[in-house]
Protein backbone atom coordinates (compact mmCIF):
# COMPACT_ATOMS: atom_id res chain seq x y z
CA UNK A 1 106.02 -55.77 -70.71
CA UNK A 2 102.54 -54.40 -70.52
CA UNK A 3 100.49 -55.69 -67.71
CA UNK A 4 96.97 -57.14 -68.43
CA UNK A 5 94.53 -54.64 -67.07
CA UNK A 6 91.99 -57.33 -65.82
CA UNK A 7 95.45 -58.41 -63.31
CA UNK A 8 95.35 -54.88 -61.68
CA UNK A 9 91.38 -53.75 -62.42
CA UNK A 10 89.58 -56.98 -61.26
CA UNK A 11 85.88 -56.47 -62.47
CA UNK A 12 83.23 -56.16 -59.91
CA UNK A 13 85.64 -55.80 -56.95
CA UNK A 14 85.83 -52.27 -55.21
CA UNK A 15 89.16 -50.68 -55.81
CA UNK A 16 91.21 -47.47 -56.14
CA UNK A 17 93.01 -46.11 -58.74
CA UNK A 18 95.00 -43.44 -60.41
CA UNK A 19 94.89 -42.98 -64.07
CA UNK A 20 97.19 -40.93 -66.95
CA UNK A 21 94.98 -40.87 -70.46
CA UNK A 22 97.52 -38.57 -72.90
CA UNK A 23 96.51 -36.64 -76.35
CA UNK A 24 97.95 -38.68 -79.36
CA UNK A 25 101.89 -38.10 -79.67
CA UNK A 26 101.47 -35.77 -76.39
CA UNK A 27 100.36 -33.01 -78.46
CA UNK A 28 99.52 -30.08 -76.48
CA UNK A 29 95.61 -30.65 -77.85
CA UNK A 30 94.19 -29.47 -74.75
CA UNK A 31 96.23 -26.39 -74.41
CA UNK A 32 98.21 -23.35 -76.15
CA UNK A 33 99.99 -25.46 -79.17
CA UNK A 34 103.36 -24.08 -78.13
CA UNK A 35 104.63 -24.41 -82.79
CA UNK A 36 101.18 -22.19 -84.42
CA UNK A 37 100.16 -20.21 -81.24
CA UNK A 38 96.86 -22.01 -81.58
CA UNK A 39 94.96 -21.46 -77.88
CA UNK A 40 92.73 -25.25 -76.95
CA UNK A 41 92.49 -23.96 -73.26
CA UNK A 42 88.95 -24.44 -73.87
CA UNK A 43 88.60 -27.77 -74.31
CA UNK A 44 90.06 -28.11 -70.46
CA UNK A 45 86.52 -27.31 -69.55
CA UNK A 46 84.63 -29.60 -71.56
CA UNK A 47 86.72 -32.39 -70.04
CA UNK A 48 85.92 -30.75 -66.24
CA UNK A 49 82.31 -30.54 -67.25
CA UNK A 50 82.43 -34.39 -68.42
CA UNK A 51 83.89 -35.46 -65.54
CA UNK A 52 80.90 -34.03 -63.40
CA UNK A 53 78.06 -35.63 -65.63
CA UNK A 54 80.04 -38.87 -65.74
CA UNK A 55 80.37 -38.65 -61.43
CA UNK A 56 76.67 -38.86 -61.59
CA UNK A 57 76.20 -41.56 -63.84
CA UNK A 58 78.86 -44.34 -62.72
CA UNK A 59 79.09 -46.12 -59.33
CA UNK A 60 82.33 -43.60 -58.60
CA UNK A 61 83.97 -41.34 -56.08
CA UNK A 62 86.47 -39.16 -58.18
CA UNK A 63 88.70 -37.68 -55.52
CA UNK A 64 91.17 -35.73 -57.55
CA UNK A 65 91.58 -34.89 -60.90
CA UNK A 66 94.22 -32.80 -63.11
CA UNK A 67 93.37 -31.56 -66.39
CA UNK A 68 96.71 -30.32 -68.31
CA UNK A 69 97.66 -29.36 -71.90
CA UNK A 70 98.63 -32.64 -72.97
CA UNK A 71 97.15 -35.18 -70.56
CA UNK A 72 94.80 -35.75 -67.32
CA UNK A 73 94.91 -37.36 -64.24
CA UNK A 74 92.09 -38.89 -62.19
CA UNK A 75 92.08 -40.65 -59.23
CA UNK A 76 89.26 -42.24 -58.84
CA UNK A 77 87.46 -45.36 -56.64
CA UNK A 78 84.96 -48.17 -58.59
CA UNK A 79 82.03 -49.19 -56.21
CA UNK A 80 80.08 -52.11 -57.05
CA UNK A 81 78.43 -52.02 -54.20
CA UNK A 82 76.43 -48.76 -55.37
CA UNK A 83 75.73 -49.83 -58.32
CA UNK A 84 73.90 -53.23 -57.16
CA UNK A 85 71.69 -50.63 -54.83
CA UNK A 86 70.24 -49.10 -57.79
CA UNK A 87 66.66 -50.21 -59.02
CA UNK A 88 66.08 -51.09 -62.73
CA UNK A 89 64.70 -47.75 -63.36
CA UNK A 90 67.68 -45.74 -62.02
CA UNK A 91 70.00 -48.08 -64.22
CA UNK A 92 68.52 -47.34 -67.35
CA UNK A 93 67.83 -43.74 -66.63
CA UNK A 94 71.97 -43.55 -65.89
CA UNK A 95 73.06 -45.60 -69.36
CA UNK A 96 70.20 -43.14 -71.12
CA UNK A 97 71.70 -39.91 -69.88
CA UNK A 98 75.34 -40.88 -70.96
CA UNK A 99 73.79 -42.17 -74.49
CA UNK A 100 70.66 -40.08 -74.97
CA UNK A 101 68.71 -40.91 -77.67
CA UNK A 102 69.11 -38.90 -81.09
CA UNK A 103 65.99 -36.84 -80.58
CA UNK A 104 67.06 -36.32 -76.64
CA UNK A 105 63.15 -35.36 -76.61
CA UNK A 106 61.30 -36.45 -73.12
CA UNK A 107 59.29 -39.03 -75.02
CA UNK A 108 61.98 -40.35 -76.65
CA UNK A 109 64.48 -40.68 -73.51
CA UNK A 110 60.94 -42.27 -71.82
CA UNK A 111 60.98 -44.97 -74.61
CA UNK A 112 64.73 -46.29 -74.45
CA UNK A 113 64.44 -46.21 -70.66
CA UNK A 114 61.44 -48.55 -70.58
CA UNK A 115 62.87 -50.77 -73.62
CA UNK A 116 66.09 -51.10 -71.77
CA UNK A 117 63.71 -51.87 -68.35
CA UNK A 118 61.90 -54.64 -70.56
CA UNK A 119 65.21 -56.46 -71.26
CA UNK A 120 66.94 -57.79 -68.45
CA UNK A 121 69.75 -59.40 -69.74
CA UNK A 122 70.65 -56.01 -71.16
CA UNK A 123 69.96 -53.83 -67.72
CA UNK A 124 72.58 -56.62 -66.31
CA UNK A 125 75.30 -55.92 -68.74
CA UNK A 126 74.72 -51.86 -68.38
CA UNK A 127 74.83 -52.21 -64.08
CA UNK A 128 78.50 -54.02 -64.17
CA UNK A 129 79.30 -51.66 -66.99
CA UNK A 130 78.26 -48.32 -64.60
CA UNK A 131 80.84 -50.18 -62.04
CA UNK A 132 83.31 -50.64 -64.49
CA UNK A 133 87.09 -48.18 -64.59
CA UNK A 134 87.46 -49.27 -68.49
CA UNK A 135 83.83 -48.00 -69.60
CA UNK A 136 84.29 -44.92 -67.21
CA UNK A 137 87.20 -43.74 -69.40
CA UNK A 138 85.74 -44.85 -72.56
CA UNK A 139 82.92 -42.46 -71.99
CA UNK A 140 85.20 -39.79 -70.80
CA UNK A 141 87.74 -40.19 -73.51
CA UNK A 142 85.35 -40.62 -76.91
CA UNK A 143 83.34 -37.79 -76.41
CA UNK A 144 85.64 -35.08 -75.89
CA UNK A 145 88.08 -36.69 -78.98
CA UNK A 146 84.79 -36.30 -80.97
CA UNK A 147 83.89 -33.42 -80.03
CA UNK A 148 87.51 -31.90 -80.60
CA UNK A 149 88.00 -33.71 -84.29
CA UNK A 150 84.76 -31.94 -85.32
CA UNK A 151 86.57 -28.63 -84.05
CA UNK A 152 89.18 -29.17 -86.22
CA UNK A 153 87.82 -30.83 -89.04
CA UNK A 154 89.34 -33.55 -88.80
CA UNK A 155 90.04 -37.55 -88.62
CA UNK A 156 91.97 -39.39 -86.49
CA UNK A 157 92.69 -40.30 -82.69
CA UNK A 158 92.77 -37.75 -80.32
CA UNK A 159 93.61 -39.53 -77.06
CA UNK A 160 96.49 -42.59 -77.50
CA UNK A 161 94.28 -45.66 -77.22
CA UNK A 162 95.45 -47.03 -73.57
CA UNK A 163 94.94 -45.23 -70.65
CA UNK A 164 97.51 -46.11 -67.80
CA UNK A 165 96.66 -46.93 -64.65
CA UNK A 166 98.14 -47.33 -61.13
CA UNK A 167 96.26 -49.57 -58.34
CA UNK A 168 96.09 -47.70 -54.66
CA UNK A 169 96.23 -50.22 -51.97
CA UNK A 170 95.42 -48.41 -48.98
CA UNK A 171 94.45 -44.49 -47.94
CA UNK A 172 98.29 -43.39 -47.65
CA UNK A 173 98.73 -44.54 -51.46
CA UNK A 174 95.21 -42.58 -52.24
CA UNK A 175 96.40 -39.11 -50.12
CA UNK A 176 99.44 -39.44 -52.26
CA UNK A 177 98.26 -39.91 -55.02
CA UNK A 178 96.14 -37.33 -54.77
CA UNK A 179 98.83 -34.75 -53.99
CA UNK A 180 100.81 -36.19 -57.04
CA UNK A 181 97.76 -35.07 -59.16
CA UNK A 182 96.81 -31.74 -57.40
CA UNK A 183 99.84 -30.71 -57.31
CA UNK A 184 100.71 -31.28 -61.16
CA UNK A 185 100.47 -28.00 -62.34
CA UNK A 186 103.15 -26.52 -59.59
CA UNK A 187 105.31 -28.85 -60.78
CA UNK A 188 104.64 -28.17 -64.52
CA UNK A 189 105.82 -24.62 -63.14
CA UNK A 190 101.87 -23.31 -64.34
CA UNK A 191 101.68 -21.24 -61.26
CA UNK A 192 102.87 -21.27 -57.98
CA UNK A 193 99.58 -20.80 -56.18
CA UNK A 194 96.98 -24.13 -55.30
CA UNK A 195 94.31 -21.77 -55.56
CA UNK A 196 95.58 -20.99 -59.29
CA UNK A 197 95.83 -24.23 -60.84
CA UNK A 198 92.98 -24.06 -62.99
CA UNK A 199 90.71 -27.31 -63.75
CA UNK A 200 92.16 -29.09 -60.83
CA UNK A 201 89.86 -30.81 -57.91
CA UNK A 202 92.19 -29.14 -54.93
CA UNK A 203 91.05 -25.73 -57.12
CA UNK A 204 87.50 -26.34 -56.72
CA UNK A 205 88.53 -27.41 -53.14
CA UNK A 206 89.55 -24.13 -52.37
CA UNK A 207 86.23 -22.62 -54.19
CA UNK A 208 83.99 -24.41 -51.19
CA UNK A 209 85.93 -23.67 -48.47
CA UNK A 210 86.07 -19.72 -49.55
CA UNK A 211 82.39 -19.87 -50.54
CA UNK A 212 81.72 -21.47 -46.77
CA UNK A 213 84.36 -21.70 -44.13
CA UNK A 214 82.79 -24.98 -42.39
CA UNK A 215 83.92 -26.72 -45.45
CA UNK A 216 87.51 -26.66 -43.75
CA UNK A 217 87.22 -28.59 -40.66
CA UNK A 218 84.55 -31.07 -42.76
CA UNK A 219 86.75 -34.33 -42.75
CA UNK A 220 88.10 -34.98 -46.72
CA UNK A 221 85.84 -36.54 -48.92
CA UNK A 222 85.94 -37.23 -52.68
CA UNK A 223 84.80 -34.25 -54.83
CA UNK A 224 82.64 -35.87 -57.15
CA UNK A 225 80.29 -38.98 -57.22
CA UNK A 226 79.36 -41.78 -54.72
CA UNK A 227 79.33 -40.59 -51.21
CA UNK A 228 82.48 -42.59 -49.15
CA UNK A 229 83.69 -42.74 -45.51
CA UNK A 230 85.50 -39.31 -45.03
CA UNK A 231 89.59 -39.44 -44.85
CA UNK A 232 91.56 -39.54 -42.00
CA UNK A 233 91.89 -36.01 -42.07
CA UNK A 234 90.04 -32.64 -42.76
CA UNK A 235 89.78 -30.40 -45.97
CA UNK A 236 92.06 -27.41 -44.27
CA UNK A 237 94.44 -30.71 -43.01
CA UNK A 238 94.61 -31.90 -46.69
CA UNK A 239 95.20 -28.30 -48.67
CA UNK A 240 97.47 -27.51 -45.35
CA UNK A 241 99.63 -31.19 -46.48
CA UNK A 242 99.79 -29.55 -50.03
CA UNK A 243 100.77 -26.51 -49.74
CA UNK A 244 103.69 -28.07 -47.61
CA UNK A 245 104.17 -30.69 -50.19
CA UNK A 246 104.06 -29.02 -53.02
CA UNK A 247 106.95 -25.96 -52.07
CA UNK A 248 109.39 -29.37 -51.31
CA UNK A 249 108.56 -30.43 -54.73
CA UNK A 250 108.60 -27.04 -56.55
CA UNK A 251 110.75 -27.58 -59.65
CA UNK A 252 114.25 -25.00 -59.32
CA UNK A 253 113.98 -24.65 -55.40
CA UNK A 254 116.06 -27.05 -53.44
CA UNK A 255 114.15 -29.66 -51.46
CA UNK A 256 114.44 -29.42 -48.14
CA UNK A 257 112.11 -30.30 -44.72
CA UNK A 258 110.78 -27.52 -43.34
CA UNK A 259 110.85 -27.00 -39.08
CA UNK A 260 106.89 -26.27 -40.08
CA UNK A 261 105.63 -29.93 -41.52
CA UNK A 262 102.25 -29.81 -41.07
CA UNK A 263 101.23 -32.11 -38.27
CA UNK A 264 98.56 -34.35 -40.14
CA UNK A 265 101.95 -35.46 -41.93
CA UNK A 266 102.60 -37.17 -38.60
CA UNK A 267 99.57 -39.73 -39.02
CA UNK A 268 101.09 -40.55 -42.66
CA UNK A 269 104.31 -41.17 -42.10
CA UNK A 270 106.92 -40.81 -39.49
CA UNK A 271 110.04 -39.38 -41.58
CA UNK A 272 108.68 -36.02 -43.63
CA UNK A 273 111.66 -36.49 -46.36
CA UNK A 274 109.97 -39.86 -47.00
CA UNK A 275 106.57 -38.55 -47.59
CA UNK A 276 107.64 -36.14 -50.46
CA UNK A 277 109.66 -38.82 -51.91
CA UNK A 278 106.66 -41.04 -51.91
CA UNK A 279 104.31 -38.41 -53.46
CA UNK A 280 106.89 -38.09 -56.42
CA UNK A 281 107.45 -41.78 -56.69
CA UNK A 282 103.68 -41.37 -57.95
CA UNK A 283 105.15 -40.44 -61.16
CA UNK A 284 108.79 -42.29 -60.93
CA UNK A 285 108.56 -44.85 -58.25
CA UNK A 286 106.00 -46.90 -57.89
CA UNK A 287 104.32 -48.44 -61.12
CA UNK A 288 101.40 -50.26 -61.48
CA UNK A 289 100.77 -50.88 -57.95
CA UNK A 290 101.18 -48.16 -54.93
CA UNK A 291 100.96 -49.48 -51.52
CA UNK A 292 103.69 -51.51 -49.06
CA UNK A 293 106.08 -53.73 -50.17
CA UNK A 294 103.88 -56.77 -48.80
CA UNK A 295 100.92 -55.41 -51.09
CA UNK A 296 102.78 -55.94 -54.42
CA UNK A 297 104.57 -59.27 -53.08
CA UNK A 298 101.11 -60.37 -52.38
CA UNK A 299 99.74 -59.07 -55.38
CA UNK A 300 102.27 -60.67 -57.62
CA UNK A 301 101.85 -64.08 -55.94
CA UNK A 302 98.42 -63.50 -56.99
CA UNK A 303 98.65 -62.76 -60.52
CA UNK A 304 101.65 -65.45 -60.76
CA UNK A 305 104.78 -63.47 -61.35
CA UNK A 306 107.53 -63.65 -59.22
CA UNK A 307 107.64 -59.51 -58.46
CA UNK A 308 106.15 -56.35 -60.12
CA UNK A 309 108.28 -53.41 -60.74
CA UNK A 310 108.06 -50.77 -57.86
CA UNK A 311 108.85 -53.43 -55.00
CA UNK A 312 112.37 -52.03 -54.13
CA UNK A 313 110.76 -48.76 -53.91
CA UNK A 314 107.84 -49.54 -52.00
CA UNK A 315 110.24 -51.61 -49.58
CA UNK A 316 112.82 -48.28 -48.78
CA UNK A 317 109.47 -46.17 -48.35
CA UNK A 318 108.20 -48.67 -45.54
């Protein structure tokens, strides 16, 4: 049964979160159309390039994203607090960059900022909206499926209409979840290098630390939007915890745990078998809730059910 959104996404509260938006039919609409030959590797880009204009628009800290052939991955964290910082000005200046005005002249952006300023009911409705998960994937999601249709010449949805979405409940869901999406094109067998998974945030990562070394020991923060309190661990610790993860998890090769676990994986969890088995319950464990066992038997009192799927898993991974 599909689970109301508003159960798992509770407006106006901070939260973190890992969402799955797929083409239409899981048509490869983003990549090399594997039945005419037909190359839409480009369109990858216009997604990554969304993703950074939407980062500074929205009240939200993307910290890893995954942009494949057929579907993305974000994982991303809502904060409302940011949002209710903002002045009037800065509110309306947001909402006008991510729905510019048809002339997109100066004078023209300067008129539907101060009309929005003059109506405060309306700058009210736009501030929850720039905290909001469900408008932050509306205005990723329309734009590129317009964008593509006019490509094509064509009608028609490009993106199925729900996005799914899985609730982190504390920083050990978030780090895997993160790995889970970094790691995506490994397992997808694109490549077997980090450094050459293309439109991926551990990619650009690897970009920083190689353009300047201090990036490495900087403690892990998201890559995009609102500033947050740095991870329990550095940059070189996280991409150090991938590499590791990702050759247990490397479709064809046999899993096993390596004498070498890197020693961050320590602080996460106490059994290294367990910690790859969480990162791929990302995908085939968990469901709409990662976190303990207690956090979905909480979290289902709360929404009145009885249990949410993903408790027997949560409860073997500890």
């Amino acid at each position: 049964m599909t689970q109301p959104r508003s159960q798992l996404v509770p407006a106006g509260i901070p939260g973190t979160y890992h969402c799955i938006q797929r083409c239409v039919r899981r048509a490869f609409l983003c990549g090399i159309d594997r039945y005419t030959g037909q190359s839409f590797e480009h369109r990858k880009a216009w997604i990554e390039d969304r993703l950074r204009e939407l980062a500074g628009c929205f009240a939200v800290s993307i910290h890893a994203y995954a942009i494949m052939s057929n579907h993305l991955h974000l994982v991303v964290q809502i904060d409302p607090t940011a949002v209710s910082a903002w002045d009037d000005d800065e509110v309306a200046a947001r909402w006008v960059r991510l729905f510019p005005p048809r002339e997109n002249e100066d004078s023209a952006i300067a008129d539907k900022c101060a009309r929005l300023i003059a109506n405060t009911s309306r700058v009210q409705t736009i501030r929850a909206r720039l905290a909001d998960l469900s408008w932050l994937m509306r205005c990723l999601a329309e734009p590129i499926a317009r964008r593509a249709n006019r490509e094509d010449a064509c009608k028609g949805r490009f993106w199925e209409g729900r996005y799914k979405v899985q609730r982190l409940c504390d920083e050990r869901a978030l780090l895997a979840a993160m790995a889970y999406v970094d790691l995506n094109p490994i397992r997808a067998e694109i490549t077997d290098r980090l450094e050459d998974s293309a439109h991926t945030s551990v990619a650009v990562r690897i970009a920083e630390v190689h353009a300047d070394p201090q990036e490495a020991t900087a403690p892990l923060r998201p890559i995009l939007g609102v500033p947050q309190a740095p991870l329990a661990l550095s940059t070189a610790d996280y991409l150090q915890l991938l590499d590791w993860t990702g050759r247990q998890l490397h479709p064809g090769k046999r899993g096993r745990i390596a004498a070498d676990a890197p020693a961050v994986l320590r602080t996460l969890d106490a059994d290294p078998s367990r910690w790859t088995s969480r990162v791929r319950g990302i995908g085939s464990g968990y469901w709409r809730v990662v976190g303990t066992a207690k956090d979905l038997y909480a979290l289902a009192e709360a929404i009145g059910q009885r249990w949410l799927k993903g408790q027997g898993f949560a409860a073997r991974m500890g």
